[in-house]
Protein backbone atom coordinates (compact mmCIF):
# COMPACT_ATOMS: atom_id res chain seq x y z
CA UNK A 1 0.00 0.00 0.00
CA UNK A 2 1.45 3.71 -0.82
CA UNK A 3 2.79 5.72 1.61
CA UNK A 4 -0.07 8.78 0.65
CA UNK A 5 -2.84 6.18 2.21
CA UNK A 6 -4.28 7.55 5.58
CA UNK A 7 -5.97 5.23 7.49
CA UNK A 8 -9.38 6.53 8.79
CA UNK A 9 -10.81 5.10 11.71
CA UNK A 10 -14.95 5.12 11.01
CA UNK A 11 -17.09 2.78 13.30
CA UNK A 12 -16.33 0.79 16.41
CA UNK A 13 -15.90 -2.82 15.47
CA UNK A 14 -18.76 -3.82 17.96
CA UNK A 15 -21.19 -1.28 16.09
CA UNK A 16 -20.79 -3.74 12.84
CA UNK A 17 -22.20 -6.69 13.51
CA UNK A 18 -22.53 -10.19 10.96
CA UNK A 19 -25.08 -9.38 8.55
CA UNK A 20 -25.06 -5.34 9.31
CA UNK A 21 -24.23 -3.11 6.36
CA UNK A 22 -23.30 0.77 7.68
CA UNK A 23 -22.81 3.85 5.26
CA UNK A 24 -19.55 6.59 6.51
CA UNK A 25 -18.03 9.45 5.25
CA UNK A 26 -14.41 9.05 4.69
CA UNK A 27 -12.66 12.21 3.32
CA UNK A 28 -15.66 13.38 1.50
CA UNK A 29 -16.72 10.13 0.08
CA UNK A 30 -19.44 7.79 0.63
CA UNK A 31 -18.45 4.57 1.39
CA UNK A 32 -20.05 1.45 2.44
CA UNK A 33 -19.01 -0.93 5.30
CA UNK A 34 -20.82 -4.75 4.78
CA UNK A 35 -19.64 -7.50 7.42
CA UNK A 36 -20.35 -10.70 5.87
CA UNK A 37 -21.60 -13.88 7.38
CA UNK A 38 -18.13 -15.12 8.96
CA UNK A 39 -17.43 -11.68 10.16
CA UNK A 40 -15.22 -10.25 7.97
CA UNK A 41 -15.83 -6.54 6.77
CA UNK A 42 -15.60 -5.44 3.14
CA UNK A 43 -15.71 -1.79 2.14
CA UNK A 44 -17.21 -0.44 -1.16
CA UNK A 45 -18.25 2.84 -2.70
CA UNK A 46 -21.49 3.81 -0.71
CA UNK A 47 -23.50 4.47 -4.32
CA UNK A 48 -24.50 2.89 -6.57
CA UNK A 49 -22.89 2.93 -9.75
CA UNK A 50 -26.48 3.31 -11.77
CA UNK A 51 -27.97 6.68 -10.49
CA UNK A 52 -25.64 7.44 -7.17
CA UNK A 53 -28.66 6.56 -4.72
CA UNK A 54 -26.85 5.89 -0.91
CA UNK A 55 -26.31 2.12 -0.59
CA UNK A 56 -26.67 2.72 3.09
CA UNK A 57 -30.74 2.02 1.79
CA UNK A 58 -29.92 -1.41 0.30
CA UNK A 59 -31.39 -4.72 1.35
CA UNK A 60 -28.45 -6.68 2.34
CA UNK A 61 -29.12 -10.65 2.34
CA UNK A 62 -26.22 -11.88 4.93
CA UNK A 63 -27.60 -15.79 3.90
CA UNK A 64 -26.58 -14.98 0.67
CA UNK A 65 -24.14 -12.74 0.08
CA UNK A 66 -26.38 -10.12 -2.15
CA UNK A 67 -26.44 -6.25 -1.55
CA UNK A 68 -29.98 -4.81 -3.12
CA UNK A 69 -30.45 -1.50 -4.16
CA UNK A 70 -32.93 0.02 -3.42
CA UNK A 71 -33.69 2.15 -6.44
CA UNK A 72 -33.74 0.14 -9.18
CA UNK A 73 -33.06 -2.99 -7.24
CA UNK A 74 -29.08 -3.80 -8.72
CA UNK A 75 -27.92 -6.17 -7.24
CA UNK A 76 -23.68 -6.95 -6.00
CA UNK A 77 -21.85 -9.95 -4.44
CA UNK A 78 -20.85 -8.19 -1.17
CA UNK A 79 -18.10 -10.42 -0.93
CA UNK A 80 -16.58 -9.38 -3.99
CA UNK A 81 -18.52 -6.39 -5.14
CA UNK A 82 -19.01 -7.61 -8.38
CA UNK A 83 -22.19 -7.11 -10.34
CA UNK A 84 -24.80 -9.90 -10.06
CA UNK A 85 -27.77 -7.77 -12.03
CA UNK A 86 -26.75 -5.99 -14.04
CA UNK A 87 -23.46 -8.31 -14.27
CA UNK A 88 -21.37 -5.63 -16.35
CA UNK A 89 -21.08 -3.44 -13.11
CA UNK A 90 -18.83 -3.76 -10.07
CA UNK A 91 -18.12 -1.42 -6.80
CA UNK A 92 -15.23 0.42 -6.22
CA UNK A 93 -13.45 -1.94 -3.11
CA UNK A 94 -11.18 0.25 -0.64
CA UNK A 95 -9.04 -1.60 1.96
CA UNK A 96 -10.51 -2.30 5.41
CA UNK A 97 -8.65 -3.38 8.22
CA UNK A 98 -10.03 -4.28 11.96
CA UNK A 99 -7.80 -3.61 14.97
CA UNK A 100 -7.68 -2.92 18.36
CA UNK A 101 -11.74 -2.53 18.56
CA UNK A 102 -11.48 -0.30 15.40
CA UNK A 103 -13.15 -0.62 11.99
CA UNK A 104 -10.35 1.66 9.79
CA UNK A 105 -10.68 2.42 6.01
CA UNK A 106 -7.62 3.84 3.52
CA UNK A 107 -8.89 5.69 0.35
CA UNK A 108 -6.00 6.72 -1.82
CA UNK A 109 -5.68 9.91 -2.79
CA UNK A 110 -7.38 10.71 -6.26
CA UNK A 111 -9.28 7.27 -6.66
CA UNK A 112 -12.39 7.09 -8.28
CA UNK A 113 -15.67 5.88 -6.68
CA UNK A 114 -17.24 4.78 -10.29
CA UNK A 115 -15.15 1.81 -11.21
CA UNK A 116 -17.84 0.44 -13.74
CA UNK A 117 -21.63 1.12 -15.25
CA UNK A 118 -23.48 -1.17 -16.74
């Protein structure tokens, strides 16, 4: 990882629990925390690549795996981010790391929240 990534602490790691999805701000972006059934947390772009509705809305399925939005009811693997419905889309991923009671996120400087449309 680049020296220029800042690691921003965002949520307590007891506020995220299995199944729970939770929208922050980091730096002026929306992103989107998801901890999956197993516990680990992923962290994606908190809009939707389609018309930029919060993701924080979405239905998120922790049996399996799917984040809904709301909107127009796209669909992602939140274990990959990857587009289910429309396939041809896919989140922006930013690294996540839990420690010492602390959910943390690092957005590089300059990346871009739109990584694909279907």
């Amino acid at each position: 990882m680049s020296a220029d990534v800042r690691w921003t602490p965002v949520a307590a790691d007891g506020d995220l629990w299995e199944g729970d999805i939770l929208g922050v701000d980091v730096a002026g972006r929306a992103i989107l925390l998801v901890r999956l059934a197993g516990g680990a947390v992923k962290a994606y772009q908190g809009t939707c690549p389609h018309q930029g509705l919060p993701l924080e809305d979405a239905d998120f399925d922790a049996d399996t795996g799917v984040l809904t939005c709301s909107g127009h009811l796209w669909e992602f693997d939140a274990a990959t981010g990857a587009g289910i419905n429309p396939s041809s889309c896919l989140l922006a991923e930013y690294t996540v790391r839990v420690r010492e009671g602390s959910v943390d996120v690092a957005v590089p400087p300059g990346s871009d929240d739109q990584r694909g449309v279907g």
